[in-house]
C-alpha atoms as a PDB file:
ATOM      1  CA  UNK A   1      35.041  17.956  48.031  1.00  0.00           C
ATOM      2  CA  UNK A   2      34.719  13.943  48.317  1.00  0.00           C
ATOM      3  CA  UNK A   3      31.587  12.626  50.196  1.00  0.00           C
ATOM      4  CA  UNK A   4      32.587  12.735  53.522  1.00  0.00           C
ATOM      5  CA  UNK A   5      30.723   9.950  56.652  1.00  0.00           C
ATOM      6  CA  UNK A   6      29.788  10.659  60.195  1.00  0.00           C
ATOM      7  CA  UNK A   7      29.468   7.722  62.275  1.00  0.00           C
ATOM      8  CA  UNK A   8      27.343   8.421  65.141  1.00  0.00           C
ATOM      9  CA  UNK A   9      28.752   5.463  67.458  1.00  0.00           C
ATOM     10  CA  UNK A  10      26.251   5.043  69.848  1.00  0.00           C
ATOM     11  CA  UNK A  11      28.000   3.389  73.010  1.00  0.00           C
ATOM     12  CA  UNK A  12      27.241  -0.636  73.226  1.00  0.00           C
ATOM     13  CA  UNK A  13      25.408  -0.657  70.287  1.00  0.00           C
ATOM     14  CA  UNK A  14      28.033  -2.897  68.299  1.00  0.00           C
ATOM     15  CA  UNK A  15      29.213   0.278  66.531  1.00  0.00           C
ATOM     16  CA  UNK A  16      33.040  -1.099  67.104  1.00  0.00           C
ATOM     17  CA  UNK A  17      32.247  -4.020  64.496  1.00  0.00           C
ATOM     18  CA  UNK A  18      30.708  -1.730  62.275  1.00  0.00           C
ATOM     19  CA  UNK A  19      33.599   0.842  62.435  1.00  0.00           C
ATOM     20  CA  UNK A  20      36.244  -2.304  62.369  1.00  0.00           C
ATOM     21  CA  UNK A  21      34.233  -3.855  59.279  1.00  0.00           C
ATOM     22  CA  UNK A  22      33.399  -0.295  57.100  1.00  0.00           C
ATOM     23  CA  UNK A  23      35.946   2.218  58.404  1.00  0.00           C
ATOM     24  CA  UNK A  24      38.945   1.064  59.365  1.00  0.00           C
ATOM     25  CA  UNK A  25      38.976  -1.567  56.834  1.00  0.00           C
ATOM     26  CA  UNK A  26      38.542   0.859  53.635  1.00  0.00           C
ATOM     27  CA  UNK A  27      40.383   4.265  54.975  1.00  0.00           C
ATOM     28  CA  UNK A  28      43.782   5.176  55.152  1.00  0.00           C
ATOM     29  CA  UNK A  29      45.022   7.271  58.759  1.00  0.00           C
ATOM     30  CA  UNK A  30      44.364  10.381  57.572  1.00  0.00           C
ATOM     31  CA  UNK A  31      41.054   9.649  56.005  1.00  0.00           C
ATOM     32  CA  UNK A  32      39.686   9.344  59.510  1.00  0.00           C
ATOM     33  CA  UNK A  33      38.935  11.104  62.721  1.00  0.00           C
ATOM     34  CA  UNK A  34      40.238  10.448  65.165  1.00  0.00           C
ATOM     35  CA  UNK A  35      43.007   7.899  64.170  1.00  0.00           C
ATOM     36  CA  UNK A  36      44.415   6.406  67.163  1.00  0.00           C
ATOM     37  CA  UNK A  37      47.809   6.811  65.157  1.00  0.00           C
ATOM     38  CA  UNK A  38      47.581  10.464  64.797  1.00  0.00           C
ATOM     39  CA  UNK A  39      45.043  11.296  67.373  1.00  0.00           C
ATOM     40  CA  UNK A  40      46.005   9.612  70.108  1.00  0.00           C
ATOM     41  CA  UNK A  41      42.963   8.013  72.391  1.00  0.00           C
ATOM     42  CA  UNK A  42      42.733   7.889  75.421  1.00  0.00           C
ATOM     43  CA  UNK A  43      40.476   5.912  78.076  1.00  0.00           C
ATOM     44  CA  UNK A  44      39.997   9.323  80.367  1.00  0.00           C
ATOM     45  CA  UNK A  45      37.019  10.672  79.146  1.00  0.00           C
ATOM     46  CA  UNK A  46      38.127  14.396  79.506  1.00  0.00           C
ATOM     47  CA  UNK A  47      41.095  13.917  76.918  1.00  0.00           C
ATOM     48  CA  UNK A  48      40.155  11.340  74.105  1.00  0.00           C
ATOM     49  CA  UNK A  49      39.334  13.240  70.924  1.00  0.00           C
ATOM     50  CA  UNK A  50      36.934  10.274  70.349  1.00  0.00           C
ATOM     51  CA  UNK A  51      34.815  11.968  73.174  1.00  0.00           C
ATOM     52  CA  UNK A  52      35.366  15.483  72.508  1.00  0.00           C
ATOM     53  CA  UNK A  53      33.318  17.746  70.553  1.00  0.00           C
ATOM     54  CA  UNK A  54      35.468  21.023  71.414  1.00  0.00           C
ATOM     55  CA  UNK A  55      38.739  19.149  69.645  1.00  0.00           C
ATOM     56  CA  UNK A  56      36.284  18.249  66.669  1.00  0.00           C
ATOM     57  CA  UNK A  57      35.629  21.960  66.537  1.00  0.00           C
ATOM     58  CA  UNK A  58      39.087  22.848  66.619  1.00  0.00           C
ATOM     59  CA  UNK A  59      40.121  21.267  63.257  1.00  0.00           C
ATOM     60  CA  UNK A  60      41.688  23.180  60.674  1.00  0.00           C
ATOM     61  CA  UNK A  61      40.179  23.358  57.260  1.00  0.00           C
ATOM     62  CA  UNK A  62      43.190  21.353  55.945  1.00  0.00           C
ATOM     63  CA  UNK A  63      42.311  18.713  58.317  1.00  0.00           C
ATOM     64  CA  UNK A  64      38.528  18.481  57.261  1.00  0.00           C
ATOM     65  CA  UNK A  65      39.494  18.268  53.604  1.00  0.00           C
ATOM     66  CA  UNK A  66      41.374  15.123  54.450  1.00  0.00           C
ATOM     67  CA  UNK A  67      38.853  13.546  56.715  1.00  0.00           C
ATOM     68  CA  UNK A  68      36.449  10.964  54.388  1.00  0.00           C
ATOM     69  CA  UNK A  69      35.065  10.167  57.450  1.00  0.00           C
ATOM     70  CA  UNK A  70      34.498  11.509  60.962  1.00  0.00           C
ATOM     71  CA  UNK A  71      33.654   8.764  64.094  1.00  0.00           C
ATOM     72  CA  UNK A  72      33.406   8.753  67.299  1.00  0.00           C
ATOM     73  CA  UNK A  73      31.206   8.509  70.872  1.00  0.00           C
ATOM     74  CA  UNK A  74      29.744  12.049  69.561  1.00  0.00           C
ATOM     75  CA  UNK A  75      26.331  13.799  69.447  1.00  0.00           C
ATOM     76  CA  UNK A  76      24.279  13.901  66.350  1.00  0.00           C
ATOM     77  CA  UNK A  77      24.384  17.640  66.438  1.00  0.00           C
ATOM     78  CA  UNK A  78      28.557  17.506  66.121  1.00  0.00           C
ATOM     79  CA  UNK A  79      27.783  16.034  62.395  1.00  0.00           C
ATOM     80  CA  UNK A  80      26.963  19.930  61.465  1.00  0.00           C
ATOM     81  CA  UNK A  81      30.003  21.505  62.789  1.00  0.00           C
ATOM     82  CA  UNK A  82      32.580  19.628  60.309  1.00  0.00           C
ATOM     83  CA  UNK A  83      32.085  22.541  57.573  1.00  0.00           C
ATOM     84  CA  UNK A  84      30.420  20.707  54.738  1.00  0.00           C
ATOM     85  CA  UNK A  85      27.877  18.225  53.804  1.00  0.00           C
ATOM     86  CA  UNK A  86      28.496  14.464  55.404  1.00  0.00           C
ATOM     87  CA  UNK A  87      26.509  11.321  54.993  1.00  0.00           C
ATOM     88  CA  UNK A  88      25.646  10.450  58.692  1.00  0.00           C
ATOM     89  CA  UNK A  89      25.148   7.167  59.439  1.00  0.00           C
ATOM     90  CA  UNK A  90      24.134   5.385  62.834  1.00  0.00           C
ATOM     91  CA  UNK A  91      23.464   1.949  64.581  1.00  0.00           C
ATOM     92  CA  UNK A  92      20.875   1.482  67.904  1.00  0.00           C
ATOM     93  CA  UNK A  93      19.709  -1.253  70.179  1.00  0.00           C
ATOM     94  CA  UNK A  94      17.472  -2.369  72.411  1.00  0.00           C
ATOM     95  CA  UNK A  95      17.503   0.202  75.587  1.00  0.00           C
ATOM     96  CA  UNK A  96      17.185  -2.328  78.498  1.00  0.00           C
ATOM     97  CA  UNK A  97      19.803  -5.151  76.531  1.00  0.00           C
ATOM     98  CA  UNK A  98      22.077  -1.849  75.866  1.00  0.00           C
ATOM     99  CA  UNK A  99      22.109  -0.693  79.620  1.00  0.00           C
ATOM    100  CA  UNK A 100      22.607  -4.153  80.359  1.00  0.00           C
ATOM    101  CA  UNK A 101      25.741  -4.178  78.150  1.00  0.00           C
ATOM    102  CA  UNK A 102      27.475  -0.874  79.891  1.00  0.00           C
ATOM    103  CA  UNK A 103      26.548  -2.820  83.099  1.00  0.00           C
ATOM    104  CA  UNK A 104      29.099  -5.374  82.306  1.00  0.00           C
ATOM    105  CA  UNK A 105      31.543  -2.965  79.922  1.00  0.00           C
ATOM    106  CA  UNK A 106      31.586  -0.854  83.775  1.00  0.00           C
ATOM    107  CA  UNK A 107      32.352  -3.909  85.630  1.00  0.00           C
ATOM    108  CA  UNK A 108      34.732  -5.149  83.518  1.00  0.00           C
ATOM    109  CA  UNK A 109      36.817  -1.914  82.297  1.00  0.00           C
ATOM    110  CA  UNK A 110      36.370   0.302  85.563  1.00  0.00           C
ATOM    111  CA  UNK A 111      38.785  -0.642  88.794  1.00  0.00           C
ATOM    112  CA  UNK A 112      35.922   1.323  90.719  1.00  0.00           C
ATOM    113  CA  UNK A 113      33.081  -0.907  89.341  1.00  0.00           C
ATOM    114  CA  UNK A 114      35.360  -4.304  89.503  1.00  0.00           C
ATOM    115  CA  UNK A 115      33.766  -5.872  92.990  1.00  0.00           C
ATOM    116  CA  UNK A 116      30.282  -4.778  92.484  1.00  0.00           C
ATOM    117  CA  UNK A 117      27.081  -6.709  91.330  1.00  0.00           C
ATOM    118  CA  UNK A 118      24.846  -4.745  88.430  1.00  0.00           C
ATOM    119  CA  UNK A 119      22.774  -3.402  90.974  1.00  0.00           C
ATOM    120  CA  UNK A 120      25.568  -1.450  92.519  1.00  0.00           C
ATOM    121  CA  UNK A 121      27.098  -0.655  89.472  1.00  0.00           C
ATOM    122  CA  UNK A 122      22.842   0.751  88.334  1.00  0.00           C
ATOM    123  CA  UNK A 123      22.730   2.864  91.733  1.00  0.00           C
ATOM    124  CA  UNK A 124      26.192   4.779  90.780  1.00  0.00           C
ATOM    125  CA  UNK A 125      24.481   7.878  90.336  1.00  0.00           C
ATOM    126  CA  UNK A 126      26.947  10.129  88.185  1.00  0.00           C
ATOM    127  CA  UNK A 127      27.487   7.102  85.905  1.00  0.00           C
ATOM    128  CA  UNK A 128      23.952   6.157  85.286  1.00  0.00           C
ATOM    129  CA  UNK A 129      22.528   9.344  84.709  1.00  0.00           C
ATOM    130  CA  UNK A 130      25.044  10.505  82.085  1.00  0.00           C
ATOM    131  CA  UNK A 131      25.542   7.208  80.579  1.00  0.00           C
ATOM    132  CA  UNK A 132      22.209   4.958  80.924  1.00  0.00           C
ATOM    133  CA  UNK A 133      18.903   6.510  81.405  1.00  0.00           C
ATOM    134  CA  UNK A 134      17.525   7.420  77.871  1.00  0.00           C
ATOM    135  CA  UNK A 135      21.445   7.822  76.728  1.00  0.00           C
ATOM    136  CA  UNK A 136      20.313   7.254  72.626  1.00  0.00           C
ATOM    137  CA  UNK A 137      17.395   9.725  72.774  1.00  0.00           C
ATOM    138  CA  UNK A 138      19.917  11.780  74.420  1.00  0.00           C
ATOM    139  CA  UNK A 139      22.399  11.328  71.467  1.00  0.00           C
ATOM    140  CA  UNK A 140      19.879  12.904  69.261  1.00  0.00           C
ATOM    141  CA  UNK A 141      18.257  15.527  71.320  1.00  0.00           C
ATOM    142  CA  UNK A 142      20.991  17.855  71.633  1.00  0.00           C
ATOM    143  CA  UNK A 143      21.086  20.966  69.642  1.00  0.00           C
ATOM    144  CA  UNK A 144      23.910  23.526  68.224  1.00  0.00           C
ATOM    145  CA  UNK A 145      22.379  26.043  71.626  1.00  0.00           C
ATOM    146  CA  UNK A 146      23.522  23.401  74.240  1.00  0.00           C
ATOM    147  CA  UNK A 147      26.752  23.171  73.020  1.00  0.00           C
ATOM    148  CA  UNK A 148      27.559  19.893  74.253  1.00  0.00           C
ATOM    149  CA  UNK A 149      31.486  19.038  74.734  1.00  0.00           C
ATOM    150  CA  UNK A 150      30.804  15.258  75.503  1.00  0.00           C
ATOM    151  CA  UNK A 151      28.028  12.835  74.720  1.00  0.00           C
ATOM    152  CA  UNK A 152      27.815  12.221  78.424  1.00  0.00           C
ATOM    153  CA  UNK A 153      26.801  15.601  79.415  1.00  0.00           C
ATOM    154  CA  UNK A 154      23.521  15.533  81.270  1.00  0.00           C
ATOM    155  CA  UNK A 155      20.882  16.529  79.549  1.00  0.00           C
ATOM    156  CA  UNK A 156      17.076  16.541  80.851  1.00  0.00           C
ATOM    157  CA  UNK A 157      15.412  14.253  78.364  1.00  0.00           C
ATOM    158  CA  UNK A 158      11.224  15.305  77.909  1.00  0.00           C
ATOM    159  CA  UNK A 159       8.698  15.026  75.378  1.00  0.00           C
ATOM    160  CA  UNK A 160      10.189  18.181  73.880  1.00  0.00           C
ATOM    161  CA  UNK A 161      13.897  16.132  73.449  1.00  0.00           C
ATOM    162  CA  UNK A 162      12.152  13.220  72.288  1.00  0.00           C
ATOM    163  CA  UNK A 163      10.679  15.245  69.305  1.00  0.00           C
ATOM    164  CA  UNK A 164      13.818  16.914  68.773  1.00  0.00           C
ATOM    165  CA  UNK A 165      15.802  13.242  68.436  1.00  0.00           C
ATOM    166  CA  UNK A 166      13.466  12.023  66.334  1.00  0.00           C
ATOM    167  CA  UNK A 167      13.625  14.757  64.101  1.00  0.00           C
ATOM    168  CA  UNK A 168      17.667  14.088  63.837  1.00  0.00           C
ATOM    169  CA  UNK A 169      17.766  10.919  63.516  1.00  0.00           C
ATOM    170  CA  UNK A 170      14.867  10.847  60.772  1.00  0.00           C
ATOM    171  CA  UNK A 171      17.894  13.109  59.041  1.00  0.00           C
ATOM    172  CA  UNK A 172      20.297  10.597  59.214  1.00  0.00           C
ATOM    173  CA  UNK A 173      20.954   8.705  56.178  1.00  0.00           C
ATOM    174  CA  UNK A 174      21.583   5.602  57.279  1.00  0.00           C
ATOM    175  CA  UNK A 175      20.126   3.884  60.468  1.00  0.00           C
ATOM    176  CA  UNK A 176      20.625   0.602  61.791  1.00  0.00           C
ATOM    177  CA  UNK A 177      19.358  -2.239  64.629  1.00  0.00           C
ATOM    178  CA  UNK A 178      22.042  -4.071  66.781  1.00  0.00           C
ATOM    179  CA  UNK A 179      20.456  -7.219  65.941  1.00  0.00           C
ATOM    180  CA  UNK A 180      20.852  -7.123  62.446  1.00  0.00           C
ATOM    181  CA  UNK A 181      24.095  -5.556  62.061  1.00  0.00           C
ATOM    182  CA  UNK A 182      24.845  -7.570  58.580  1.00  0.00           C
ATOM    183  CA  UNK A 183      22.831  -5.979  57.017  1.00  0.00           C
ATOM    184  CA  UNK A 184      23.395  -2.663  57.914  1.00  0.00           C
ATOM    185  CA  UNK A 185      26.858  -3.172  57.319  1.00  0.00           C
ATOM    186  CA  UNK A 186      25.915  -3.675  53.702  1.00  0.00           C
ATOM    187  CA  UNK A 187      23.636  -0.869  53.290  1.00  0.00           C
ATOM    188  CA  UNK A 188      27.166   1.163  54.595  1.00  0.00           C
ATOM    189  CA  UNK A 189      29.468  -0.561  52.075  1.00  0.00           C
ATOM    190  CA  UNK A 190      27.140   0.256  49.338  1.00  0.00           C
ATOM    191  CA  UNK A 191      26.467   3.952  50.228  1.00  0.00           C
ATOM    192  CA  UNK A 192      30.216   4.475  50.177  1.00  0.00           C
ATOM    193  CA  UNK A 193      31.228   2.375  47.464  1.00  0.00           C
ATOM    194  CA  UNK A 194      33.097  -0.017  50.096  1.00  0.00           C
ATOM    195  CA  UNK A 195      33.861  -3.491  50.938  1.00  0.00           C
ATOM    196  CA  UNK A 196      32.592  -4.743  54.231  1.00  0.00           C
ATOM    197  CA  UNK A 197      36.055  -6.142  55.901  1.00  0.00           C
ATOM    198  CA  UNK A 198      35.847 -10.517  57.073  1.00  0.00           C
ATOM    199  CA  UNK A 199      37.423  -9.637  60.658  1.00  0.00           C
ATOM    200  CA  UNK A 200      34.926 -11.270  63.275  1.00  0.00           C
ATOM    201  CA  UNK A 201      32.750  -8.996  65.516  1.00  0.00           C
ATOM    202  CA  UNK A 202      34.651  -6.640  68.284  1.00  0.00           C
ATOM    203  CA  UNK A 203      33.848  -6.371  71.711  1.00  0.00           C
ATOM    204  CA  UNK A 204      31.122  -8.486  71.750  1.00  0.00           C
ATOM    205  CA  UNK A 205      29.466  -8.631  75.425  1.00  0.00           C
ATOM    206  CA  UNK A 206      29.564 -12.361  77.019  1.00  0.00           C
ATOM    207  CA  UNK A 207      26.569 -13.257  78.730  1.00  0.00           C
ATOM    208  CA  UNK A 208      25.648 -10.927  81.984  1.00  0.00           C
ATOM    209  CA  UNK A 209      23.241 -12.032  84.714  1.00  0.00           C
ATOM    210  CA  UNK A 210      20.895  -9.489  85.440  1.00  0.00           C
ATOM    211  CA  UNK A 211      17.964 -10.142  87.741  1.00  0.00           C
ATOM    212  CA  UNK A 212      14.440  -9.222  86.359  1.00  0.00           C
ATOM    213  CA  UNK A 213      13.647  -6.880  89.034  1.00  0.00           C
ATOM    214  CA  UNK A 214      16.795  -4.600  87.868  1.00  0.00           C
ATOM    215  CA  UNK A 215      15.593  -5.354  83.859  1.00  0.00           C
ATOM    216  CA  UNK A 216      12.417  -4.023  84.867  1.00  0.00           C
ATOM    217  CA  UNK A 217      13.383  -0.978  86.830  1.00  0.00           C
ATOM    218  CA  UNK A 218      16.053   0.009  83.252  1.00  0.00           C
ATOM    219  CA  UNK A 219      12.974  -0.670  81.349  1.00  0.00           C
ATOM    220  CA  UNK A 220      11.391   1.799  83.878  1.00  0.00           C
ATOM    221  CA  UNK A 221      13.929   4.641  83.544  1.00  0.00           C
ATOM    222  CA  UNK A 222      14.003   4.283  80.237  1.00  0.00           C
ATOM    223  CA  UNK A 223      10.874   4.550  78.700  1.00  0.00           C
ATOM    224  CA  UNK A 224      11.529   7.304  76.026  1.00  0.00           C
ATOM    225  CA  UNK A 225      14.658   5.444  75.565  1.00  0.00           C
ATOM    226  CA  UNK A 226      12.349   2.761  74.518  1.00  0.00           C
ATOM    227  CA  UNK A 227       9.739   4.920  72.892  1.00  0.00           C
ATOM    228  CA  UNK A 228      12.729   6.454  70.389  1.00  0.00           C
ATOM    229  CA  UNK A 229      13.939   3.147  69.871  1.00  0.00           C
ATOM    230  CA  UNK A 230      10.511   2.144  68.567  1.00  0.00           C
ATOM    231  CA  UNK A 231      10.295   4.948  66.250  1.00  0.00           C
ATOM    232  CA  UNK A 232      13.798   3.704  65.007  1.00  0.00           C
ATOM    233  CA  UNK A 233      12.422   0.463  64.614  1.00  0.00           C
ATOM    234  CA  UNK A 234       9.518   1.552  62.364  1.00  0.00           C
ATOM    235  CA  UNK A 235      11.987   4.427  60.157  1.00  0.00           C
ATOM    236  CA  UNK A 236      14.548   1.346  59.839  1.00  0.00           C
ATOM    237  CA  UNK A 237      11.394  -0.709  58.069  1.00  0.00           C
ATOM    238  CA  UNK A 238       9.597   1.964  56.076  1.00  0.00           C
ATOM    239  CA  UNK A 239      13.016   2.919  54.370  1.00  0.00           C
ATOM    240  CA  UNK A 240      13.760  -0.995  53.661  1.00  0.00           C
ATOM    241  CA  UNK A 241       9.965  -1.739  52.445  1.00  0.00           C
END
């Protein structure tokens, strides 16, 4: 079987540009899942294959010898249900400047979000819990016994999850930082013998006033966030020194 990826796309993490750049720009349709051309997406959360981990599941072993490389908004623990080995591969940012991201991605994507400042938008309980406090710990803390079906399911996030995430992500081949996606886009091209494709950046966030009392309460609610990002920080420069 061909080396196969797994792109861990961390929401608002600038994983778009790296799937744009690295993914799209060196596979065919049916090297990838999902495709938007043969698995169609979808912005409702409870149908887009990009979210679901029960549709990954449900791939037939035709299907998996075709895929050269799985992507989508799923948990680390979905890269060991694909039936073979893959070459995982992940980018993460700066908790507080990534909440402040989905702060303006909700306010300018969700009709329900539209009129509200970012402290209204914080103080939407459902949304912040399953999509902002500690959300890339929480990406790597899930195991094959929780059976997640969606990145966003809650999860309570402890010392014991922390361990766990780092533990996953210290098995993932390739890890990148937000703020220095060039070069992890290299690091990608070369791993899988690809080109890294010229098209500009994708969905990059304009500017977003947020008030420092609201930075520091994020900064707050996040603090393993921010402790796993650390570690990510220090894995990212003992494998580059």
């Amino acid at each position: 079987m061909r080396e196969r990826g797994f792109f861990i796309h961390v929401m608002k993490t600038a994983g778009t540009t790296v799937k744009v750049r690295t993914i799209d720009h060196n596979l065919a349709t049916d090297d990838i899942y999902p495709h938007p051309e043969r698995d169609p997406l979808s912005y409702d959360l409870t149908e887009s294959p990009y979210w679901r981990v029960d549709r990954l599941r449900e791939l037939d072993a035709e299907r998996h010898r075709s895929i050269r490389c799985y992507t989508g908004h799923f948990p680390w623990v979905a890269s060991t249900l694909v039936g073979g080995p893959v070459r995982t591969f992940t980018l993460l940012r700066d908790p507080v400047e990534r909440v402040v991201s989905h702060l303006r991605h909700c306010k300018t994507y969700h009709p329900h979000h539209a009129d509200l400042t970012a402290e209204e938008i914080y103080a939407d309980d459902p949304w912040r819990e399953r999509f902002m406090i500690n959300f890339q710990t929480k990406i790597f803390a899930f195991t094959t016994e929780d059976e997640p079906s969606y990145c966003h399911d809650l999860l309570t996030i402890d010392a014991d999850r922390l361990a766990i995430a780092k533990d996953h992500l210290g098995a993932t081949d390739l890890v990148g930082l937000q703020d220095d996606v060039p070069r992890f886009l290299e690091e990608v091209a070369e791993t899988f013998d690809w080109r890294v494709g010229a098209h500009g950046d994708r969905r990059v966030s304009e500017p977003f006033p947020v008030g420092d009392a609201l930075r520091a309460q994020i900064a707050r609610d996040n603090a393993i966030d921010i402790e796993f990002f650390e570690f990510a920080r220090e894995l990212v420069a003992r494998r580059r020194s």
